[in-house]
N, C-alpha and C. Protein backbone atom coordinates (compact mmCIF):
# COMPACT_ATOMS: atom_id res chain seq x y z
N UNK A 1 -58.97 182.08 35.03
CA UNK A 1 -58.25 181.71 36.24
C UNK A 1 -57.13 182.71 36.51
N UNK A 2 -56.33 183.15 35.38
CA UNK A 2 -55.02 183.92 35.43
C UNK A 2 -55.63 185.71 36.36
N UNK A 3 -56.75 185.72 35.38
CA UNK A 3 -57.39 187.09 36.16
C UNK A 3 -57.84 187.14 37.59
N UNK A 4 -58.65 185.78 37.54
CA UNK A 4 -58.35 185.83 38.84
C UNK A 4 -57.94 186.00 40.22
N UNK A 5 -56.50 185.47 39.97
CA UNK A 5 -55.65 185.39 40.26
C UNK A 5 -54.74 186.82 40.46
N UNK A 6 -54.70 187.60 39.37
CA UNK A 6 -54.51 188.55 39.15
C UNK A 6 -55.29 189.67 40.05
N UNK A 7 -56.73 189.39 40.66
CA UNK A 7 -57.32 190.48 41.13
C UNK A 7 -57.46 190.09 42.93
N UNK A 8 -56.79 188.95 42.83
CA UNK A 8 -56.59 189.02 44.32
C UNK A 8 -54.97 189.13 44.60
N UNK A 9 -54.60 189.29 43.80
CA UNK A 9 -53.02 189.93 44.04
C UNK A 9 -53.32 191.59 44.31
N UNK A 10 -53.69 191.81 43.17
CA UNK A 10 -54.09 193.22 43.12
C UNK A 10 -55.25 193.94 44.37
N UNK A 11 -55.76 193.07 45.05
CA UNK A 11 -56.36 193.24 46.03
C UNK A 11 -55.52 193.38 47.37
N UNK A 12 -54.55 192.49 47.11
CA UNK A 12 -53.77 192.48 48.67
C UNK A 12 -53.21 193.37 48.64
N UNK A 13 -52.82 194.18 47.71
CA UNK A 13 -51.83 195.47 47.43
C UNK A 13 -52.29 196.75 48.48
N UNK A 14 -53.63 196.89 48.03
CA UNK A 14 -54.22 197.74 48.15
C UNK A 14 -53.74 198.07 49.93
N UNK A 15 -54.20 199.48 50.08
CA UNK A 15 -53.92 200.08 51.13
C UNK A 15 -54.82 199.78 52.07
N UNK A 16 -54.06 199.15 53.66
CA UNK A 16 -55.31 199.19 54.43
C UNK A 16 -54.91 199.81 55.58
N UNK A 17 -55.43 200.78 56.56
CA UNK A 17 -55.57 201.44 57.77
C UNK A 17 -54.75 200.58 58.75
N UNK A 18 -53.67 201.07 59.16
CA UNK A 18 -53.32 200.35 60.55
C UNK A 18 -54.07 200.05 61.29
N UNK A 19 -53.73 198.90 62.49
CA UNK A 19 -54.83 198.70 63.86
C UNK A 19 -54.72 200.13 64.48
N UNK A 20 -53.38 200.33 64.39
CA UNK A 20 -53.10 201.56 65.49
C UNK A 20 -53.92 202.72 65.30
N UNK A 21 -54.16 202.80 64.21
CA UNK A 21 -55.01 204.02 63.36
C UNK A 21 -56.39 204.04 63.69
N UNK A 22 -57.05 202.69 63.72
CA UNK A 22 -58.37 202.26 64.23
C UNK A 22 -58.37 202.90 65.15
N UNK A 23 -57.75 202.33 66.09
CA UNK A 23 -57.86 202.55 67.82
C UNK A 23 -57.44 204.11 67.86
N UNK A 24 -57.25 204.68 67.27
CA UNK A 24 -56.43 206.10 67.79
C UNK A 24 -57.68 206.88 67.26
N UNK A 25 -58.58 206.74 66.29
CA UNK A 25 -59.65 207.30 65.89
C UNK A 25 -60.63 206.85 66.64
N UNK A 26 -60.98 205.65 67.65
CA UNK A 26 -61.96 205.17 68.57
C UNK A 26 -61.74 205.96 69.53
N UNK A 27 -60.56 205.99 69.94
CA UNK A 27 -59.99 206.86 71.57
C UNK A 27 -60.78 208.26 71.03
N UNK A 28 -60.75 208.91 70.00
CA UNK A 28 -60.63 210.26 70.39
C UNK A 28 -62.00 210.90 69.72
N UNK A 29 -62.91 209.58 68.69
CA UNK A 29 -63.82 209.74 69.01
C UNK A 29 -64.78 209.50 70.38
N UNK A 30 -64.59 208.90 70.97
CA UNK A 30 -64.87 208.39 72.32
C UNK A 30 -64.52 209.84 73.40
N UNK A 31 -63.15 210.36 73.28
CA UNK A 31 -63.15 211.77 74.24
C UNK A 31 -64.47 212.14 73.83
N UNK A 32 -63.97 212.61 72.27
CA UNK A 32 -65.10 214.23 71.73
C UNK A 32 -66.37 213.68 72.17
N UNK A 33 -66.84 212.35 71.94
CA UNK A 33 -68.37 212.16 72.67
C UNK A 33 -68.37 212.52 74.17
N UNK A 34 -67.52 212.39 74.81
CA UNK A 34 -67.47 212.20 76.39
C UNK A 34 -67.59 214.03 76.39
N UNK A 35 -66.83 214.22 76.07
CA UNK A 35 -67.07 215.86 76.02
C UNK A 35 -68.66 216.88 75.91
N UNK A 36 -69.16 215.88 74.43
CA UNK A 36 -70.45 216.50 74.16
C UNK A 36 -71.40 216.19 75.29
N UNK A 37 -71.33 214.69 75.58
CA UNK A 37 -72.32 214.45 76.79
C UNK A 37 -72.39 214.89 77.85
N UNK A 38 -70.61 215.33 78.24
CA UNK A 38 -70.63 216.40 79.79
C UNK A 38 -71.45 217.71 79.82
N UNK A 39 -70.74 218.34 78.57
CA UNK A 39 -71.69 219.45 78.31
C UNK A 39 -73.63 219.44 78.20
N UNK A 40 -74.16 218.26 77.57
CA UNK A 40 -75.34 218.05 77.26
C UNK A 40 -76.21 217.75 78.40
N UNK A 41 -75.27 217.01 79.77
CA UNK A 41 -76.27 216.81 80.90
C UNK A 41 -75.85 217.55 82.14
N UNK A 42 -74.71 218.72 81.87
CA UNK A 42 -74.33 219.79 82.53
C UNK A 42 -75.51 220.71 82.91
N UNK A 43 -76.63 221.02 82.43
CA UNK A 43 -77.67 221.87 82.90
C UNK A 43 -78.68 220.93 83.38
N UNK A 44 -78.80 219.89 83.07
CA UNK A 44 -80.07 218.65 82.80
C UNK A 44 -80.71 218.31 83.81
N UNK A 45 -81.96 219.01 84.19
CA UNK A 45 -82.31 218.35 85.65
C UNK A 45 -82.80 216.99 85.68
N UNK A 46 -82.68 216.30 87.22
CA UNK A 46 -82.70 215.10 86.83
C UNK A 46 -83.50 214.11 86.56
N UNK A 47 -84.69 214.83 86.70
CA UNK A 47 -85.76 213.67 86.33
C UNK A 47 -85.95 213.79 84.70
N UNK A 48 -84.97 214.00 83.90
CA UNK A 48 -85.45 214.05 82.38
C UNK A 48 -83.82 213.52 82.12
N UNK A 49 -82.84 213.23 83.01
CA UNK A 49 -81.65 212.97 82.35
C UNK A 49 -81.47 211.44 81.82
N UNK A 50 -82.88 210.78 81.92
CA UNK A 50 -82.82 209.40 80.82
C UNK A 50 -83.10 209.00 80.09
N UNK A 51 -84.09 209.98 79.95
CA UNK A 51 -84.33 210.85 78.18
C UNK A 51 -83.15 211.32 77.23
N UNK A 52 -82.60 212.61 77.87
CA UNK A 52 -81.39 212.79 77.35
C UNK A 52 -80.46 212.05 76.85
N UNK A 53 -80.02 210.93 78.26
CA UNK A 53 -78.80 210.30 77.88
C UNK A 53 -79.14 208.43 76.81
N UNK A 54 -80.56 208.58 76.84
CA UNK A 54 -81.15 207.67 75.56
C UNK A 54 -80.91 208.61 74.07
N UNK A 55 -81.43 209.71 74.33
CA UNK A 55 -81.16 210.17 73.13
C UNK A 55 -79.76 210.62 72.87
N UNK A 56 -78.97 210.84 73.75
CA UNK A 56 -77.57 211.21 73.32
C UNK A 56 -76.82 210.07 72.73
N UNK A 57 -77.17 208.50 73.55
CA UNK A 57 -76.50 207.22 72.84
C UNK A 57 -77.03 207.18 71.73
N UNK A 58 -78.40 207.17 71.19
CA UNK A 58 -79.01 207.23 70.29
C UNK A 58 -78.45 207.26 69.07
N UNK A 59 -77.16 208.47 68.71
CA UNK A 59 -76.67 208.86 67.98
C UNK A 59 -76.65 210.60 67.97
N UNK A 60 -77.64 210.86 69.01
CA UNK A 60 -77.44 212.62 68.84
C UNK A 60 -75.94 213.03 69.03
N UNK A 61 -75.18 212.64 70.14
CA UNK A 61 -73.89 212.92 70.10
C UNK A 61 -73.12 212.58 68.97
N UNK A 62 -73.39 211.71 68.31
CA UNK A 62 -72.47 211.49 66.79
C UNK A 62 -72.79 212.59 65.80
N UNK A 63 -74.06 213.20 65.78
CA UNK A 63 -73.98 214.24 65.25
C UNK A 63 -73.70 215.58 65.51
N UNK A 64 -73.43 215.45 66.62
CA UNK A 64 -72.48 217.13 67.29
C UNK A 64 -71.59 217.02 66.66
N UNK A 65 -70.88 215.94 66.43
CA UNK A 65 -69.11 215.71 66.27
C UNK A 65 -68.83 216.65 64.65
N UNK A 66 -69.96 216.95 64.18
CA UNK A 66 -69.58 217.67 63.01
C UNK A 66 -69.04 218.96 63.08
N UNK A 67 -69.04 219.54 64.00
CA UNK A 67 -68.18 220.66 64.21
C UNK A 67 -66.83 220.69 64.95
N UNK A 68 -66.35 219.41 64.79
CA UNK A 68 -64.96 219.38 65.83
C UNK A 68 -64.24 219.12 64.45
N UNK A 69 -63.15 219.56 64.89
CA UNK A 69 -61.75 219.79 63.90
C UNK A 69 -60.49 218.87 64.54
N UNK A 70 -60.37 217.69 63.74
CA UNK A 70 -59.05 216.74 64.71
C UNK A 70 -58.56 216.92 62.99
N UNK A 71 -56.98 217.26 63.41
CA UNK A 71 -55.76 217.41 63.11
C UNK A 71 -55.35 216.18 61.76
N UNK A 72 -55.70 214.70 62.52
CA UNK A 72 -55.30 213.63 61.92
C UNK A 72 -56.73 212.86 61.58
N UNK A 73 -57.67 213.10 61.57
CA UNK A 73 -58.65 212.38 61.58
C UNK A 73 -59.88 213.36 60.97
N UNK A 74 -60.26 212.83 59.79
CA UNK A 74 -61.62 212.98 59.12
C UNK A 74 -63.05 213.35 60.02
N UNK A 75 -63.67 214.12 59.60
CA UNK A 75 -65.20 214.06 60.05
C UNK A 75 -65.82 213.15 59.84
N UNK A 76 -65.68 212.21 58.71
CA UNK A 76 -66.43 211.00 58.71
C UNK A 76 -66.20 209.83 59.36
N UNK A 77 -64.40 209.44 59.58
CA UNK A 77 -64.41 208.61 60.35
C UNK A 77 -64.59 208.34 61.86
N UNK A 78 -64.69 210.15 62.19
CA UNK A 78 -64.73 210.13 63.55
C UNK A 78 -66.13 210.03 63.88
N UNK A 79 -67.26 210.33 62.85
CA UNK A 79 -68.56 209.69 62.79
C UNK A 79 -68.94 208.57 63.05
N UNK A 80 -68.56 208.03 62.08
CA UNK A 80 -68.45 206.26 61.90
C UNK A 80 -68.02 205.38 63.23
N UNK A 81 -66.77 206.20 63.45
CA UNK A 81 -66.17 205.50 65.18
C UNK A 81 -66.80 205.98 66.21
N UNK A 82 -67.47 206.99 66.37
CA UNK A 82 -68.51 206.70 67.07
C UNK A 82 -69.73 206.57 67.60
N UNK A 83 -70.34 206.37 65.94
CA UNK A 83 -71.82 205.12 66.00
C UNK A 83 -71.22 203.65 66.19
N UNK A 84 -69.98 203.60 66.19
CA UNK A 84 -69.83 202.22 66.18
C UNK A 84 -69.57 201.82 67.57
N UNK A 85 -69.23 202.97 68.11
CA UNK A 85 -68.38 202.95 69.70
C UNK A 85 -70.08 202.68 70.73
N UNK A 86 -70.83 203.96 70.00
CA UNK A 86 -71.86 203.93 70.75
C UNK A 86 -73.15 202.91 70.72
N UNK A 87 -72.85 202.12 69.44
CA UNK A 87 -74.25 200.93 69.31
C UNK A 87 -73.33 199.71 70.12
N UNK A 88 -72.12 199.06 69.96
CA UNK A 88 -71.05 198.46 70.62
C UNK A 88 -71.21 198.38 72.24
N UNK A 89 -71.50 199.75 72.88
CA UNK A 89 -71.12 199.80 74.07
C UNK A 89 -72.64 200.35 75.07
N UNK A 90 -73.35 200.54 74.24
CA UNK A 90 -74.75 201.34 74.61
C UNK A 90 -75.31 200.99 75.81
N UNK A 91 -75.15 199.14 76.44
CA UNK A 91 -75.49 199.34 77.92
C UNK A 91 -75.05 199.82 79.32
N UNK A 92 -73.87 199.57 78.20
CA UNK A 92 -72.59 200.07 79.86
C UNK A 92 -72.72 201.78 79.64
N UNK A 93 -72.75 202.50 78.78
CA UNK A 93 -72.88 203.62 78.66
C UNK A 93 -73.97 204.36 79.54
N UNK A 94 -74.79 203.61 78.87
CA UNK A 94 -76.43 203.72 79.67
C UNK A 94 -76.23 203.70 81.28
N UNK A 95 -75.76 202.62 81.78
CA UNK A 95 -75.77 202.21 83.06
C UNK A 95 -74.66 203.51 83.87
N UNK A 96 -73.98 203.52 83.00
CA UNK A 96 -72.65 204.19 83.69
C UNK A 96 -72.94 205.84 84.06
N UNK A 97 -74.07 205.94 82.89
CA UNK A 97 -74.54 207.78 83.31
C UNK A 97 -75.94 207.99 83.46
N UNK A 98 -76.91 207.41 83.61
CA UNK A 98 -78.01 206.91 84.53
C UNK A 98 -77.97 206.88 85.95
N UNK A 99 -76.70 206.01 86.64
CA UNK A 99 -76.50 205.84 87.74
C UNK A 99 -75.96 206.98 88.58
N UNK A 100 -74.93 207.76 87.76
CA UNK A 100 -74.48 208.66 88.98
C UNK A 100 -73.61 210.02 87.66
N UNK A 101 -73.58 210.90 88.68
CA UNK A 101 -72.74 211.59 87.93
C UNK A 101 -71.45 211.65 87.91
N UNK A 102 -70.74 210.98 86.92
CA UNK A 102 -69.48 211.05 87.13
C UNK A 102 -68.59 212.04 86.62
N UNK A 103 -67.52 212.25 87.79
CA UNK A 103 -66.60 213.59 87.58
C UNK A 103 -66.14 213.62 86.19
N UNK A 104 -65.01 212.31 85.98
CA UNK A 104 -64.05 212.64 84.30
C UNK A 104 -64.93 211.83 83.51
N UNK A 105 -66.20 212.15 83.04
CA UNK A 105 -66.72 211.29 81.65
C UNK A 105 -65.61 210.63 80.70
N UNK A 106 -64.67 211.45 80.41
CA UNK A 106 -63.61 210.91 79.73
C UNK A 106 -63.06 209.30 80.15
N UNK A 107 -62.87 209.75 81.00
CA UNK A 107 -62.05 208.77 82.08
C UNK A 107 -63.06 207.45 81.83
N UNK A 108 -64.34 207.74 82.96
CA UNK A 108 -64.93 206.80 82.67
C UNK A 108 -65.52 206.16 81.76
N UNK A 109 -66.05 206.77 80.49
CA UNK A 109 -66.83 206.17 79.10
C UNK A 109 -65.59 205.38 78.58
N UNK A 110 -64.23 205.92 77.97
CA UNK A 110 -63.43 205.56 77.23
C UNK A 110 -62.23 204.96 77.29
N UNK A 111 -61.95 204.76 78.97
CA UNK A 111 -60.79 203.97 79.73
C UNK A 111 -61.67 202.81 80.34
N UNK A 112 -62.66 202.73 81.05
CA UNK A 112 -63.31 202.22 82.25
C UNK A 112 -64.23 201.39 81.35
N UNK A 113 -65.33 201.70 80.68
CA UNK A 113 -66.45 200.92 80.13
C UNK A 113 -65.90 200.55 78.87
N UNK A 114 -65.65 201.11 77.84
CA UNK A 114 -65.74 201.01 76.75
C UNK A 114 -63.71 200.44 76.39
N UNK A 115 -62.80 200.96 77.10
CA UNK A 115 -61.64 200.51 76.73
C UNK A 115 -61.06 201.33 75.38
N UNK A 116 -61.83 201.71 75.05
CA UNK A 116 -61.45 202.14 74.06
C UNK A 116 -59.98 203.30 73.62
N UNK A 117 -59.62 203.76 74.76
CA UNK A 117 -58.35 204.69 74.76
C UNK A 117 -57.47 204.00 75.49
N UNK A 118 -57.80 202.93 76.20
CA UNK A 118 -56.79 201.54 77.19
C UNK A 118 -55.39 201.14 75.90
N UNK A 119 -54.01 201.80 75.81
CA UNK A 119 -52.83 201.86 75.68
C UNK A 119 -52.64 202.34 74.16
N UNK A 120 -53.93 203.20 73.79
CA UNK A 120 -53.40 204.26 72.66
C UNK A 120 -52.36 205.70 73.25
N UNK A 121 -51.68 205.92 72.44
CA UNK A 121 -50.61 206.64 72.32
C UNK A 121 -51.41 207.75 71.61
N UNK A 122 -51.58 208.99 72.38
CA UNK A 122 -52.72 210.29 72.27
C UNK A 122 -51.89 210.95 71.17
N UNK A 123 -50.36 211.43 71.56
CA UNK A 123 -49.85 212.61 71.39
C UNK A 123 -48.56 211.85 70.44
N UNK A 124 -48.50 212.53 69.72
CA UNK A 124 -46.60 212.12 68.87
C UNK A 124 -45.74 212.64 69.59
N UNK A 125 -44.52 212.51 69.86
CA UNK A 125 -43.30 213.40 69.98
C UNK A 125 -43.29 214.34 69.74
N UNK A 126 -43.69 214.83 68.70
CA UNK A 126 -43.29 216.49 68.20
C UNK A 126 -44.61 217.09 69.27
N UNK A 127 -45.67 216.83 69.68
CA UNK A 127 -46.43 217.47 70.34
C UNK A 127 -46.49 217.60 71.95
N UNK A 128 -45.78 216.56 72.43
CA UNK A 128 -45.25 216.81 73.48
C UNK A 128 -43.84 217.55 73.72
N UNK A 129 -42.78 217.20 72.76
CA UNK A 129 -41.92 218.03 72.85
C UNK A 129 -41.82 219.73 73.58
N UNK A 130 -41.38 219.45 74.81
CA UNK A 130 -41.23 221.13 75.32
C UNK A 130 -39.66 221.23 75.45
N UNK A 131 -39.24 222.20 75.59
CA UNK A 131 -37.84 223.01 75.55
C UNK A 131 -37.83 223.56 77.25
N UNK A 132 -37.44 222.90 77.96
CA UNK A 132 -37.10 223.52 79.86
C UNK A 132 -35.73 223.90 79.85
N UNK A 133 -35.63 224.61 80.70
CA UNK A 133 -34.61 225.76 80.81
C UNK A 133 -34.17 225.11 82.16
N UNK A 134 -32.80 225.48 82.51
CA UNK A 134 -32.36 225.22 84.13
C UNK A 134 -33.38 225.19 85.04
N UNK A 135 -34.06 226.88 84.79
CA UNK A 135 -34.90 227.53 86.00
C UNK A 135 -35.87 226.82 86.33
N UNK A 136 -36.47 226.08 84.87
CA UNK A 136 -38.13 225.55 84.89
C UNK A 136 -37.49 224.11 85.35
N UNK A 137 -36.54 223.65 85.01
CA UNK A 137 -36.53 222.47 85.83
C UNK A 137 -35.67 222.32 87.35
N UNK A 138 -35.22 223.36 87.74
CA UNK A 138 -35.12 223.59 88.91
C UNK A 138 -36.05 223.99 89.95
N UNK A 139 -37.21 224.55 89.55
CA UNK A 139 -38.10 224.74 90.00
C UNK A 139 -39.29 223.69 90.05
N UNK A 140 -39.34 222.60 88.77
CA UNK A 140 -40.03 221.30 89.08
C UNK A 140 -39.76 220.61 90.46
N UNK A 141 -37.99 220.35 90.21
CA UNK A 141 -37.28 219.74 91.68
C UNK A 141 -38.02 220.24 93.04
N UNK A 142 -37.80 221.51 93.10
CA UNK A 142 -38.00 222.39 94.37
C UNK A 142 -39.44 222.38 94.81
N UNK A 143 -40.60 222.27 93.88
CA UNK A 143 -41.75 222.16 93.80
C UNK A 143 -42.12 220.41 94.40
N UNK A 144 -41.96 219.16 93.70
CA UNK A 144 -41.83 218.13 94.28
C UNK A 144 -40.65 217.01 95.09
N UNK A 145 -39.94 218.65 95.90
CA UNK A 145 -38.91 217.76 96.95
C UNK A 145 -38.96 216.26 97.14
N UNK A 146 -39.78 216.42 98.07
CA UNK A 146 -40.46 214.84 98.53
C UNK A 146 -40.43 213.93 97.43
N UNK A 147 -40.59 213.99 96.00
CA UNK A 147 -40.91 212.92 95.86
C UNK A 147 -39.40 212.65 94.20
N UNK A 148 -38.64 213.63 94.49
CA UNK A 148 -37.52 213.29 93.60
C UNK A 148 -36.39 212.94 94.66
N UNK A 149 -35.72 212.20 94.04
CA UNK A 149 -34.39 211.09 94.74
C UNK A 149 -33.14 211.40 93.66
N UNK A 150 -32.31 212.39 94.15
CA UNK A 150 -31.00 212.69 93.31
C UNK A 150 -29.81 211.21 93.76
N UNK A 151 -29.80 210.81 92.86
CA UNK A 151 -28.72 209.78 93.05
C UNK A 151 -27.20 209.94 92.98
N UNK A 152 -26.30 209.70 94.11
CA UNK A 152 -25.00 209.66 93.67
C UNK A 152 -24.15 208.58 92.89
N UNK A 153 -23.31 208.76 92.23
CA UNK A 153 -22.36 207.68 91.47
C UNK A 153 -21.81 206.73 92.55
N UNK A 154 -21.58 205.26 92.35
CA UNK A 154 -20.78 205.00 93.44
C UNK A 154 -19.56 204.60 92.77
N UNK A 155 -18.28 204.63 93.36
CA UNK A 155 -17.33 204.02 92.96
C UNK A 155 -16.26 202.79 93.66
N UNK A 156 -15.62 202.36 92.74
CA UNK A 156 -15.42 201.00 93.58
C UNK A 156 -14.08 201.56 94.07
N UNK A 157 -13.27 202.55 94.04
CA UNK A 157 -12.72 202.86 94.71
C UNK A 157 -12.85 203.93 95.84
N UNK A 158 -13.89 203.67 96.80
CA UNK A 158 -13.79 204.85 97.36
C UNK A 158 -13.87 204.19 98.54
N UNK A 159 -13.56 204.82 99.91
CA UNK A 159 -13.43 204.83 101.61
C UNK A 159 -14.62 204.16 101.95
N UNK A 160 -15.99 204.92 101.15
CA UNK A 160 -17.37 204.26 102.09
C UNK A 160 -17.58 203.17 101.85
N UNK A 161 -17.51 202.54 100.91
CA UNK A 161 -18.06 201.99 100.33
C UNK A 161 -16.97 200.85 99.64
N UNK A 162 -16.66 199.84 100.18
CA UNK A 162 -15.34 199.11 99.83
C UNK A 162 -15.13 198.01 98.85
N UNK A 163 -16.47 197.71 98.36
CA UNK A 163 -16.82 196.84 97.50
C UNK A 163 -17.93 197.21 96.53
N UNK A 164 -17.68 197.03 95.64
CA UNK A 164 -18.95 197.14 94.23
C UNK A 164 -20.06 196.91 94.62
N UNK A 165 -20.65 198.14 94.04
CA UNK A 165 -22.28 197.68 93.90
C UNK A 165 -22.87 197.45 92.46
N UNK A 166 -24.32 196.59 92.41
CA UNK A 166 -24.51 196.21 91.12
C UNK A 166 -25.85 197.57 90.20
């Protein structure tokens, strides 16, 4: 009983994968497929493109993914996430690139059908991090006039304006 006991303690210990981690390896297996399939039915004339895109759900696109290089993420799990993405989601997939050609595959396989990149966080801080200078952000301004609004301070002591604002 004591061992037992002992090996489901020792079990809970153990290390397990964030959700966030899940989902951040679904999202970006889900791009890199969206990617391979743009490319794969980019020449494809169309009376054979439901062949193709059977065999691309199939799993052929899970095996392209062996030559992509992600930063934070394994070749195997990005395997795994997406045979799992693609047996999971295989009719809407089907339906969604059968029917028409759509412009951002991205967009649509992995936001639209599948959800799968719906409020993952792509990039860290340090990778968005850029360094703008006066010029480059003076020139953002000047570039979208129309649609920036410089605000003035108001104060409660001043002529125009004779009473507080909130």
């Amino acid at each position: 009983m004591k061992t037992f006991i002992f090996l489901i303690f020792v079990c809970s210990l153990l290390p397990v994968q964030p959700k966030e981690m899940d989902r951040y390896v679904d999202c970006e297996s889900c791009l890199t497929a969206a990617q391979e399939i743009e490319k794969s039915l980019k020449g494809a004339p169309a009376e054979s493109r439901q062949t193709i895109v059977k065999g691309l759900l199939h799993g052929d696109v899970c095996k392209k993914l062996h030559s992509f290089q992600h930063a934070h993420i394994s070749k195997d799990k990005l395997i795994i996430s997406c045979m799992k993405l693609m047996d999971s989601n295989y009719d809407q997939f089907y339906e969604a690139l059968v029917a028409k050609e759509p412009n951002n595959l991205g967009i649509v396989l992995c936001y639209e059908q599948s959800r799968a990149c719906v409020g993952v966080k792509r990039q860290s801080f340090e990778d968005v991090k850029q360094s703008f200078s006066a010029d480059d952000i003076e020139a953002l301004i000047q570039a979208n006039k129309e649609k920036v609004r410089i605000s003035q301070p108001v104060h409660s002591g001043s002529r125009e304006s004779p009473r507080d604002e909130l």
